[in-house]
Every structure is written in structure tokens, then in C-alpha cells.
Protein backbone atom coordinates (compact mmCIF):
# COMPACT_ATOMS: atom_id res chain seq x y z
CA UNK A 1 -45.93 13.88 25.00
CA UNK A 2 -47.76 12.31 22.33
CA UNK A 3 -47.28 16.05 19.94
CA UNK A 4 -46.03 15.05 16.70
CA UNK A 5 -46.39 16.78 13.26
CA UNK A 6 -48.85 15.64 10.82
CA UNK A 7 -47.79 13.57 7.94
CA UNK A 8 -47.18 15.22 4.78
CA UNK A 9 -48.00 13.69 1.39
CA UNK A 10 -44.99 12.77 0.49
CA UNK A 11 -44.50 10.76 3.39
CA UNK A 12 -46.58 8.15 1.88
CA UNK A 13 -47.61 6.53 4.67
CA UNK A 14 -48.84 2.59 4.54
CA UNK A 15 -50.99 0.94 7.97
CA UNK A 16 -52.07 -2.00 7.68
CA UNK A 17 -55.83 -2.51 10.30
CA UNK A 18 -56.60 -6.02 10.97
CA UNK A 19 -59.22 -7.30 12.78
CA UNK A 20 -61.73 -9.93 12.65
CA UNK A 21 -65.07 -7.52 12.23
CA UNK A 22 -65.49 -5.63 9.38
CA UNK A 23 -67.26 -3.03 10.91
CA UNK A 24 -64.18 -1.99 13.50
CA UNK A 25 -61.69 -1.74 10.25
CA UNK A 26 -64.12 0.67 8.28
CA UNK A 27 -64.19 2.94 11.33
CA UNK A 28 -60.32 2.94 11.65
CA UNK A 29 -59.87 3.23 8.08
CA UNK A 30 -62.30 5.90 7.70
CA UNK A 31 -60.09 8.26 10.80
CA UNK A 32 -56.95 7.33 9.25
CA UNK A 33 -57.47 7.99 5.35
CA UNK A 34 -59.60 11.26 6.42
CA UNK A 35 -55.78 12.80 7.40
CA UNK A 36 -54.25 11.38 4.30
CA UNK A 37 -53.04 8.06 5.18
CA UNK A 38 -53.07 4.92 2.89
CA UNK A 39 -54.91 1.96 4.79
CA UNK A 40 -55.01 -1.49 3.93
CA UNK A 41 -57.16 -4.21 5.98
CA UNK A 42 -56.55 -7.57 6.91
CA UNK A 43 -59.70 -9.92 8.22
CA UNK A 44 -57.71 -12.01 10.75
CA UNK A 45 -54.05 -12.72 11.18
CA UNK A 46 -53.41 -15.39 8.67
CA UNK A 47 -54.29 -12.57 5.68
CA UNK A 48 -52.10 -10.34 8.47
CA UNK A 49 -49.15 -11.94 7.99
CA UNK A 50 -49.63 -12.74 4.16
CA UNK A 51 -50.46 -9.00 3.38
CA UNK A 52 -46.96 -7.86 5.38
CA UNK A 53 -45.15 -10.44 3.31
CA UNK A 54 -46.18 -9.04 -0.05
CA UNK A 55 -45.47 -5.60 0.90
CA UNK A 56 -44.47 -4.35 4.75
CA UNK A 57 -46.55 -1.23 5.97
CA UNK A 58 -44.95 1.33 8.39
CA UNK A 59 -47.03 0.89 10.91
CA UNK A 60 -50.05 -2.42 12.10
CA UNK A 61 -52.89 -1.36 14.17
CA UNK A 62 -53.47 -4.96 15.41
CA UNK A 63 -56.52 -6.27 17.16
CA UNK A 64 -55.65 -8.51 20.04
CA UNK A 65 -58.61 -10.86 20.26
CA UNK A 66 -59.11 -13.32 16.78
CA UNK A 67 -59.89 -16.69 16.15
CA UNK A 68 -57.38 -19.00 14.82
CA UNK A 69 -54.40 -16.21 14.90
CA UNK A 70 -54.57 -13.86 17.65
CA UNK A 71 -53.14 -10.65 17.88
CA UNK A 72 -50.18 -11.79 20.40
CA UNK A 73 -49.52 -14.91 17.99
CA UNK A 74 -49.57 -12.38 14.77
CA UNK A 75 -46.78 -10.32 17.53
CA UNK A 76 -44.65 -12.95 18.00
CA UNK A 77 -43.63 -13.89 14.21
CA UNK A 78 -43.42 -10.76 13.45
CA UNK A 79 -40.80 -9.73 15.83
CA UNK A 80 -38.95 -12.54 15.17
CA UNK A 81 -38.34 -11.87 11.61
CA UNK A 82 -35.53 -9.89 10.97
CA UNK A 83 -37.58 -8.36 7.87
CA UNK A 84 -40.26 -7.39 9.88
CA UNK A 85 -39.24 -7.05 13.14
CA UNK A 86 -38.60 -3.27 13.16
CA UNK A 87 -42.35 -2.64 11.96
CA UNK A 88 -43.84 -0.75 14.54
CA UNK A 89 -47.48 -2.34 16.65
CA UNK A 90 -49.72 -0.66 18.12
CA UNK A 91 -52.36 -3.08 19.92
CA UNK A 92 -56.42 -2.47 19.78
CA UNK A 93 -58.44 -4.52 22.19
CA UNK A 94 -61.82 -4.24 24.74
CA UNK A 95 -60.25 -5.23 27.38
CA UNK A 96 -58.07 -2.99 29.88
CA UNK A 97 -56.23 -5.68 31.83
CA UNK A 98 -52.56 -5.12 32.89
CA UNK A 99 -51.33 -8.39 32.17
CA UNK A 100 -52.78 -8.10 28.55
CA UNK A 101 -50.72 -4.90 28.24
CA UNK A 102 -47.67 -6.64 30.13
CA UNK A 103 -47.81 -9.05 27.39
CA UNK A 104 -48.31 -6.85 24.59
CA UNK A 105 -45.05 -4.71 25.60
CA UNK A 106 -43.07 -8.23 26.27
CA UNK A 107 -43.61 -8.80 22.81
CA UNK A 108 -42.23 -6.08 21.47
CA UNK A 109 -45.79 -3.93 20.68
CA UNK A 110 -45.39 0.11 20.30
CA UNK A 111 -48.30 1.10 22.04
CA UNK A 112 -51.64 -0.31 23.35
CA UNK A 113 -55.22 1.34 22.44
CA UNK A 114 -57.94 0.62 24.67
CA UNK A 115 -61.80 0.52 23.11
CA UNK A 116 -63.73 2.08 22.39
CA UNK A 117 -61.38 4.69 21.65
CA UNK A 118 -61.54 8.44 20.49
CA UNK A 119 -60.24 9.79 16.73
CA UNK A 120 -57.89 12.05 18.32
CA UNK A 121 -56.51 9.38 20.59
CA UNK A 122 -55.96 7.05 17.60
CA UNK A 123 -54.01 9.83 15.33
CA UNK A 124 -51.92 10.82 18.05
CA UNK A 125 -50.71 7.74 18.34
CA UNK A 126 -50.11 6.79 14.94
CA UNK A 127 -48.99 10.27 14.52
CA UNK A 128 -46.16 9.38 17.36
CA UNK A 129 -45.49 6.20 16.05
CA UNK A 130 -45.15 7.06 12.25
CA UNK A 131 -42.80 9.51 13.51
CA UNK A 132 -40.87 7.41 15.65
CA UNK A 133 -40.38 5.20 12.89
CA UNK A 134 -39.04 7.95 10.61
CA UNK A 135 -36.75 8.69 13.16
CA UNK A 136 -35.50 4.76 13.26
CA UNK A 137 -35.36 5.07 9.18
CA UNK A 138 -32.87 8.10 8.84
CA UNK A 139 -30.82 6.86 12.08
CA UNK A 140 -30.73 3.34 10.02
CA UNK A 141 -29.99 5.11 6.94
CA UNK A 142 -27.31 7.35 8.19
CA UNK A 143 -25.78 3.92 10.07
CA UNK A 144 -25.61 2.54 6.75
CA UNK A 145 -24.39 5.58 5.02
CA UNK A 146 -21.99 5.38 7.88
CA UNK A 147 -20.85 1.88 7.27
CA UNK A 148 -20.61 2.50 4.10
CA UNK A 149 -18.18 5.17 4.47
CA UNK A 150 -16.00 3.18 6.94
CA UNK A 151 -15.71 0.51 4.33
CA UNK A 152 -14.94 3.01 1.46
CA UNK A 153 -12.32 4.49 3.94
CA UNK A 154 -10.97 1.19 4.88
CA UNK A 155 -10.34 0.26 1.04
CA UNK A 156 -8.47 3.46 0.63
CA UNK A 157 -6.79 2.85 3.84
CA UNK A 158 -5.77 -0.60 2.30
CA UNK A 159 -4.81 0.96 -0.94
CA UNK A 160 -2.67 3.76 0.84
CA UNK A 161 -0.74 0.98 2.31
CA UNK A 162 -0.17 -0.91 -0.74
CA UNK A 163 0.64 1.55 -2.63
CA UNK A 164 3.58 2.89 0.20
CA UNK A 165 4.27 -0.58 0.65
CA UNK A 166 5.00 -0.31 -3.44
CA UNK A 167 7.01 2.95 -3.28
CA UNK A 168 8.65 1.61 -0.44
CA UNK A 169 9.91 -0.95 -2.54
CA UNK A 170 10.63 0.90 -5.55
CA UNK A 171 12.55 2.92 -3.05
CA UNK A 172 14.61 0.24 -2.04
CA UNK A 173 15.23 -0.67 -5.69
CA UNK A 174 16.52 2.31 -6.65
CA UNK A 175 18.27 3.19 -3.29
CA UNK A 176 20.40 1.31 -0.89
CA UNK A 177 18.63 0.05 1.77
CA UNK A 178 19.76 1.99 4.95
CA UNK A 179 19.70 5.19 2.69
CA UNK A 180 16.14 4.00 1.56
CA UNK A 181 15.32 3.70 5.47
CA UNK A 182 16.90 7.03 6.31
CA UNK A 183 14.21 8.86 3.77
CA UNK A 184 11.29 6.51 5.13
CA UNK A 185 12.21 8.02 8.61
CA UNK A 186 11.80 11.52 7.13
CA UNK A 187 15.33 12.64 7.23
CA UNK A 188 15.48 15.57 5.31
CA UNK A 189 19.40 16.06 4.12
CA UNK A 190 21.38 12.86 3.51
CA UNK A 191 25.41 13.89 2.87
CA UNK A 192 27.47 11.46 3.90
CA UNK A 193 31.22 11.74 4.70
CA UNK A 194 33.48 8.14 3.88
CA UNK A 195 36.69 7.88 4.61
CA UNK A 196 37.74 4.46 3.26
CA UNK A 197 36.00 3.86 -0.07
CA UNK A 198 37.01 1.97 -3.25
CA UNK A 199 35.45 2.85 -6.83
CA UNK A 200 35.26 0.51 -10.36
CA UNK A 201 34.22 2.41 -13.17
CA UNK A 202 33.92 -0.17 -16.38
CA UNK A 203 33.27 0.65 -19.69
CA UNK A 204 32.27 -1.84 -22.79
CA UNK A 205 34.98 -1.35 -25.14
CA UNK A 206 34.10 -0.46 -28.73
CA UNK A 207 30.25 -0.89 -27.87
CA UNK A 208 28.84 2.44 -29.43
CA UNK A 209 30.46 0.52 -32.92
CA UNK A 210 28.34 -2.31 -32.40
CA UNK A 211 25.20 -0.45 -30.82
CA UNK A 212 25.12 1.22 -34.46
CA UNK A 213 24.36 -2.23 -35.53
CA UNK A 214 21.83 -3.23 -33.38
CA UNK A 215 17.97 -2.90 -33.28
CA UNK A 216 16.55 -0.90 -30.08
CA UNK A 217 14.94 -4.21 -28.73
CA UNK A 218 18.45 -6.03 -29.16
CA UNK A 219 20.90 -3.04 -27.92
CA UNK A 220 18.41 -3.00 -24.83
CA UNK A 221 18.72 -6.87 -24.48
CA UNK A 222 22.40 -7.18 -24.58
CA UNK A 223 22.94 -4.13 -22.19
CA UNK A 224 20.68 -5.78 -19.83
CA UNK A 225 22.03 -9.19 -19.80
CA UNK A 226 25.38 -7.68 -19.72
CA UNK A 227 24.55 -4.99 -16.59
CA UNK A 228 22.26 -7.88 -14.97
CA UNK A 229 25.14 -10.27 -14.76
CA UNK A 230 27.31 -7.49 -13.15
CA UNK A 231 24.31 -6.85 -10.92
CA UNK A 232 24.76 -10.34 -9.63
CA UNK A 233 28.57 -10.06 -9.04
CA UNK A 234 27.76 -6.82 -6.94
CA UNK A 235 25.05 -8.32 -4.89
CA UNK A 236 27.37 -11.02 -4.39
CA UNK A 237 30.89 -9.14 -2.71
CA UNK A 238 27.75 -6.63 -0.94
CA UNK A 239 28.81 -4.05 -3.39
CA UNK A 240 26.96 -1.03 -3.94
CA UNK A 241 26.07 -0.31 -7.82
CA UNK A 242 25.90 3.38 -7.96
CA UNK A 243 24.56 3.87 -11.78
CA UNK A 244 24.80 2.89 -15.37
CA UNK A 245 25.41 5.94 -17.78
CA UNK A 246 25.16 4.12 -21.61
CA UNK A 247 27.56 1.36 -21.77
CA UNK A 248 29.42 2.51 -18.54
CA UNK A 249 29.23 0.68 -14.95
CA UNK A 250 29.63 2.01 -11.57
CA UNK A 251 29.81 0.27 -8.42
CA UNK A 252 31.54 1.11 -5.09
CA UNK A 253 32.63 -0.93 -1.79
CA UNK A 254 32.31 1.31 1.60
CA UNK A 255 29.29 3.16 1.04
CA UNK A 256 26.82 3.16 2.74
CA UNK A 257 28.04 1.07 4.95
CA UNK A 258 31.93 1.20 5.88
CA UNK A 259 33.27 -2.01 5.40
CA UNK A 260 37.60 -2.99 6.08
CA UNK A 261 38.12 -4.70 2.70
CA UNK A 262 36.58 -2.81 0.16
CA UNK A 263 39.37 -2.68 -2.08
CA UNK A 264 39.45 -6.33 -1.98
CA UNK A 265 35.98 -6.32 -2.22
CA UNK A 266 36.23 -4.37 -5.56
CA UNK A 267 39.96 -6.03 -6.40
CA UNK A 268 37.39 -9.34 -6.95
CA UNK A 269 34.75 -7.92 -8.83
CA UNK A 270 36.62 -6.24 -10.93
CA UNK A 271 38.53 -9.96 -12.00
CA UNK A 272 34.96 -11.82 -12.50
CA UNK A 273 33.89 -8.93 -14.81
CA UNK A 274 36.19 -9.53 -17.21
CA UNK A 275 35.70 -13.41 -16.98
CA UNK A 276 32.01 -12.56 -17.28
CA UNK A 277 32.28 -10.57 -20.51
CA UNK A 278 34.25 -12.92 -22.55
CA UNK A 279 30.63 -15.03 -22.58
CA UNK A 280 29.25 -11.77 -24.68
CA UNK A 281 30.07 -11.87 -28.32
CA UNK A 282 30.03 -8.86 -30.89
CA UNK A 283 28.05 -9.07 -34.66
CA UNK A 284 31.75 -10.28 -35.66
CA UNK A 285 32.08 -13.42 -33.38
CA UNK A 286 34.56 -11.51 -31.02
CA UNK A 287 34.21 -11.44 -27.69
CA UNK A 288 33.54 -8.20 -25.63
CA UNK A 289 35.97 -6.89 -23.36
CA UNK A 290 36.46 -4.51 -20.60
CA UNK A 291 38.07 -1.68 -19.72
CA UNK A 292 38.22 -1.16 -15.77
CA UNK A 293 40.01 1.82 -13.32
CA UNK A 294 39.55 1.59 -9.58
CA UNK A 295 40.93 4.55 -6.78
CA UNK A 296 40.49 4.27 -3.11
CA UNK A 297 40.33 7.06 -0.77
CA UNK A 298 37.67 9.64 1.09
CA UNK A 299 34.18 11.01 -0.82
CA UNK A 300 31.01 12.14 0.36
CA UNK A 301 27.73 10.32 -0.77
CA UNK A 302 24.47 11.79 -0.51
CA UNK A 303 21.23 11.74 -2.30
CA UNK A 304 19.56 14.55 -4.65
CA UNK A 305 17.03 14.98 -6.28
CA UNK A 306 12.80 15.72 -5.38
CA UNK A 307 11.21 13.33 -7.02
CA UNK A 308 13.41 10.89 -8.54
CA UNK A 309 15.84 9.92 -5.72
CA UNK A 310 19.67 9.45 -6.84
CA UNK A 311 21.99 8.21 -4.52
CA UNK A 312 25.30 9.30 -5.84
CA UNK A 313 29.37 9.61 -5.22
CA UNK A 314 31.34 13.15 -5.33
CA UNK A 315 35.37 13.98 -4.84
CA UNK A 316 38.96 13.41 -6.14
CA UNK A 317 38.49 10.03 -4.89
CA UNK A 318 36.06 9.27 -8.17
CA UNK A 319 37.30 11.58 -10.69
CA UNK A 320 40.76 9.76 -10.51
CA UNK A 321 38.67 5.98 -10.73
CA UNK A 322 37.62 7.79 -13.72
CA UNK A 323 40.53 8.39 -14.89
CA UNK A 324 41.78 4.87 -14.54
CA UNK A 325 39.07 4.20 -16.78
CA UNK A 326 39.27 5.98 -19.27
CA UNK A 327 43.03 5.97 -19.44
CA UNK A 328 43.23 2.01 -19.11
CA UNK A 329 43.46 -0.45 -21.76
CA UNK A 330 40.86 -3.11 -23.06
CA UNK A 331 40.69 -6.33 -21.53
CA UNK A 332 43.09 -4.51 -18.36
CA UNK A 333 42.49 -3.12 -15.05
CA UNK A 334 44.03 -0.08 -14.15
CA UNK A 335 44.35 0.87 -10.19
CA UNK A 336 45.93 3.81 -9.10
CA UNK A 337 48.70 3.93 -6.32
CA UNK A 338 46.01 4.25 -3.38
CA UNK A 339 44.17 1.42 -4.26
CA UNK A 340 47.69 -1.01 -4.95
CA UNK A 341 48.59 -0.19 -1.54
CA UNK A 342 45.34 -2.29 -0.03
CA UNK A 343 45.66 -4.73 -2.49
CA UNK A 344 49.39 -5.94 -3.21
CA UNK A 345 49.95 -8.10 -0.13
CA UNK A 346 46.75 -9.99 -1.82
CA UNK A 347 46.85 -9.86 -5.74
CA UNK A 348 49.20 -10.17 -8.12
CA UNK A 349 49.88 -6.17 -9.96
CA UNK A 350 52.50 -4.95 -12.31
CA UNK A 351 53.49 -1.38 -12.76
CA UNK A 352 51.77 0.20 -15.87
CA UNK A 353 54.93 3.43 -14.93
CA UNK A 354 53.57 6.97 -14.50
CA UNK A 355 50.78 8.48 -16.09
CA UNK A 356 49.92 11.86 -16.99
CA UNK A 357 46.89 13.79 -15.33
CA UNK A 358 44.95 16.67 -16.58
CA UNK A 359 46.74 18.64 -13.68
CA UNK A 360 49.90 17.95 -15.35
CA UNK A 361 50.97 16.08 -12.51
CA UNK A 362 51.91 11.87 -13.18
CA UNK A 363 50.72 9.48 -11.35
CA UNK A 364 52.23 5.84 -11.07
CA UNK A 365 49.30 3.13 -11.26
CA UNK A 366 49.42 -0.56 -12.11
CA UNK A 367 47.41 -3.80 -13.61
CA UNK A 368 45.67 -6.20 -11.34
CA UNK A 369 46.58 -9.29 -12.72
CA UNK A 370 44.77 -11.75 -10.23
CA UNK A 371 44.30 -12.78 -6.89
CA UNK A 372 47.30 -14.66 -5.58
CA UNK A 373 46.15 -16.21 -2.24
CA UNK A 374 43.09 -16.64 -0.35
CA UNK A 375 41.07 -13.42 0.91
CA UNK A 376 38.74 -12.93 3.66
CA UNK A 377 35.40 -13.21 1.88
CA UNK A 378 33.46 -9.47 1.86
CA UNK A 379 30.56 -12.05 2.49
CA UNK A 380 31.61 -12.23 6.02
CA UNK A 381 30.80 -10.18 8.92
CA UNK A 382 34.14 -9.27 9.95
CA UNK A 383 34.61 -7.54 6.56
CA UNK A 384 32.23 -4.69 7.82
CA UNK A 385 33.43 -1.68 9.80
CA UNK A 386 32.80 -2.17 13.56
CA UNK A 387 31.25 1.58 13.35
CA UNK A 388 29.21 1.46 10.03
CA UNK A 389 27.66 5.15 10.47
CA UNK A 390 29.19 7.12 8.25
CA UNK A 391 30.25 10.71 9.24
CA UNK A 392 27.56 13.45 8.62
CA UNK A 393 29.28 16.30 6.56
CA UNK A 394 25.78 18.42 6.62
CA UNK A 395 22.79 18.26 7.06
């Protein structure tokens, strides 16, 4: 049905008439402005199509038979222009011939008005069309809106990934890998139990003298080149480093991953850190040293913490590696009996005698001295456990 509602005045409506008498586009005009509409004429199509390029109305009445530019001809650009092609055209001509219509509708017209035609005939249709064309202006509006919101969703989709793809890597920075992997897979409770794991705890002897000494920038800068070649030692035996806590180191072989030689694995570390930090002078031209304890045995590893992740170490197995620390001497490492057991068919040791714990009980541990022959390299596959899950205490 051709029952639409009436334009209102802020609709604004533009229509261009063009014909080639004067007379037919003062009767049109007069019809159309009489219910509000703005009219513009064009004598002919050439002025047509020069009128539409300076500013497109929303809607042509458009007189079929002209000289030089017909109606059909005026059509045709227009629809294939991609600026003007949506413009809505409703066809006025004398004659009522089906094959003029045919053609009309094959070119893309709206509608087709026959004359002489009645007012009410020509408002309903412009009426129908204007309307029409608001419709195809909000649907092409909301399509952009639309498109606009799948791009803004796609850029935060993008984002979203980069920035997982960036905790994801700060993750693994901070984290061992497989633990790293365990939280990505949303597993809740990580507790580990190891059976067969090796500790080093090393601390810089006499450093908090010299940090006294130092600027911020250069206390910073020595720790760092200090802890980053350690880093590289551990990354190269596939050591874990658990922390740093001021001037004191922490690394472990077995965890995460159960491996045959850790103590080895350590036993070697342990010997290039103390070639590594004779390159590391103090303010007095000396040269740093170490002090180093190691203890093998069981310990559970887990991770704690909400926000800031810490993969950590807990049991007898590290206090006593502790111990050996802080009860060794500079420039020595201390092992404990546990740990010469794995290593003395390998290294060369030497009984330090029994020491005192704070249990009161003694405890016999010794120096590693160096390695005496040839060790399967912790590089190697067949260093690793052939069941590398650890045992889940909990969780």
C-alpha cells in the first residue's frame, strides 16, 4: 500500500523535478512545496546531472522524454555511480507503454508516474519513496554503526591477545615453563612432591661492606652482571633459578622436572661460579668470592601467591643447603653427606669433619674440590627422569 506518514520538518526533504517544459516543473513544484518539501528544478538532463553533482537530493522526479539527455540516459549514469546510485527515481512520462516501464525498472527507477497525473497520486508516491529511502538511510547507518563496532571489537580482540600473549610471557619469565603452562591451563593448586632434588644456595662474601660503598645505580649494576652471569650458567646445566634475596643465589636441579643427575648438575655449577666471580673485583682491587652449600634429598615445590606468582622450594632438604651456606667458608663449597654420596664417584671432595646443627645433632659434610673425570652432560636427554611428572602432594 502506498500509506506512508507525511514528512515532518525536520526531515528536510530535497527533490530535484526535471523536465524539459517549464510549465510541467511549476505544477510539480507547486504540489510538492504546498506539503513542505524543498524542490529544486532542472531544464533537461545535462543541468540534471550537474545539479545532483553539486548537491544529491533524496529523491528525482525525472521526465522520460528530453532532447539531447533523456530520462533513461540521465537513469543510467546515475545508477552507475556509486555516489548516486542509491538516490531513489521515480519516472514521469505521457506515454503508458509496458516496454517504457520495463525499461524504466531495468534501470534501476523507483516508480513510474503516468500523465497527466493527480496531486494525491504524486505525494503518495513521493511520500512512499521518501520513506523508503529513510528506511535505506538508518539500515545504512546502523550497518555502519555496525561495522564500526566489529572493527572497534576486533582491535580490542587484537589487544586482548597481545596483551595475554605479554603476560604469558612475563609468566614464563618469572615461572618455569611447565609450571607457567600448568597456570595457563587453569590449574588451580600447584604442590608438587620431588623426591630426588639438589639445592646451591651462594652468597657474595663481604658484599653488604662494599654495597655501603656503592651508588644505587652501581650496587644495581654489579648485582646484575654478577646474578646475569649465574643466570647463564643455570640456563646452561637446565637448572632452575628459584630466587635472589640481596646478595644471595638460589638455584635447584630436579624441579620441575625430575632429572637423574642433578647433583652433578649442581656439583658443576657450583665449580663455574666460583671461576665466574674471580672476574668481579671489590673498590679495593680484590676479587669477589663465594660462599656455596648444596643438600640433596625430597621437598615439595609449589607456587603462592594471587597476583605475583612465586614458584618456590619448602623442607629439611633446603634448610640444611642453607646451612651449608651459611656455615661454609669463602671461596669453598660445602656439601652435606647426601649430596657427597651422588657426587664422589665423579668429583674430587675432602672431609670438612662434623659439624654442629641447630638441633644439636653433627653432621659430617665435605668440600667439592673439582670434577675429576668426565660426566654425562645435564644437556643431554638421558639426564632427565624417564617419568618427569612430579608427585602431586595436594591439590
Amino acid at each position: 500500500m502506498l500509506t506512508t506518514p507525511p514528512p515532518t520538518p525536520e526531515d528536510d526533504v530535497d527533490i530535484l523535478l526535471v523536465d524539459d517544459i517549464p510549465d510541467n516543473l511549476r505544477v510539480l513544484a507547486t504540489i510538492l512545496e504546498a506539503e513542505g518539501y524543498r524542490c529544486r528544478k532542472a531544464l533537461g538532463g545535462t543541468l540534471a546531472l550537474n545539479a545532483i553533482a553539486l548537491a544529491p537530493p533524496d529523491l528525482i522526479l525525472l521526465d522520460i522524454t528530453m532532447p539531447v539527455m533523456d530520462g533513461f540516459e540521465v537513469c543510467r549514469r546515475l545508477k552507475a555511480d556509486e555516489a548516486t546510485e542509491s538516490i531513489p527515481v521515480i519516472f514521469l512520462t505521457a506515454r503508458d507503454a509496458e516496454a517504457e516501464k520495463e525499461e524504466a525498472f531495468n534501470l534501476g527507477a523507483a516508480d513510474y508516474i503516468v500523465k497527466p497525473f493527480m496531486a494525491y497520486e504524486v505525494l503518495l508516491r513521493v511520500k512512499h519513496q521518501l520513506a523508503l529511502r529513510r528506511q535505506q538511510q538508518q539500515l545504512t547507518a546502523q550497518n555502519q554503526q555496525l561495522q564500526a563496532e566489529i572493527k572497534e571489537r576486533q582491535k580490542v580482540e587484537v589487544e586482548l591477545r597481545r596483551q595475554r600473549q605479554r603476560s604469558e610471557e612475563l609468566l614464563t619469565n618469572v615461572l618455569p615453563f611447565q609450571i607457567a603452562q600448568r597456570l595457563k591451563d587453569r590449574e588451580s593448586s600447584i604442590a608438587d612432591q620431588f623426591d630426588a632434588v639438589t639445592i646451591l644456595f651462594a652468597d657474595i662474601v663481604g658484599f653488604s661492606t662494599v654495597a655501603a660503598q656503592l651508588t644505587p645505580s652501581k650496587l644495581v649494576h654489579l648485582l646484575n652482571q654478577m646474578f646475569s652471569r649465574f643466570d647463564a650458567l643455570a640456563a646452561t646445566y637446565r637448572l632452575e633459578k628459584i630466587k635472589t634475596i640481596g646478595d644471595a643465589y638460589m638455584v635447584a636441579a630436579g624441579v620441575p622436572v625430575a632429572r637423574s643427575d642433578h647433583a652433578q648438575a649442581i656439583a658443576q655449577m657450583a665449580l663455574d661460579m666460583q671461576s665466574t666471580i674471580g672476574d668481579f673485583q671489590r673498590p679495593d682491587g680484590t676479587p669477589f668470592q663465594l660462599r656455596i652449600g648444596i643438600n640433596s634429598g625430597s621437598l615439595v615445590a609449589g607456587v603462592i601467591g594471587i597476583q605475583k606468582f612465586i614458584y618456590d622450594l619448602w623442607g629439611d632438604t633446603v634448610n640444611i643447603a642453607s646451612f651449608m651456606e651459611t656455615t661454609g667458608k669463602a671461596g669453598k663449597i660445602q656439601v652435606s653427606e647426601q649430596t657427597y654420596l651422588q657426587l664422589k664417584d665423579h668429583f674430587t671432595l675432602e672431609p670438612r669433619g662434623p659439624i654442629k646443627l641447630k638441633s644439636g645433632d653433627r653432621m659430617t659434610t665435605y668440600w667439592l674440590l673439582s670434577q675429576n673425570q668426565v660426566v654425562s652432560s645435564p644437556l643431554s636427554a638421558t639426564a632427565l627422569d624417564d617419568s618427569p611428572n612430579p608427585t602431586l602432594c595436594c591439590g
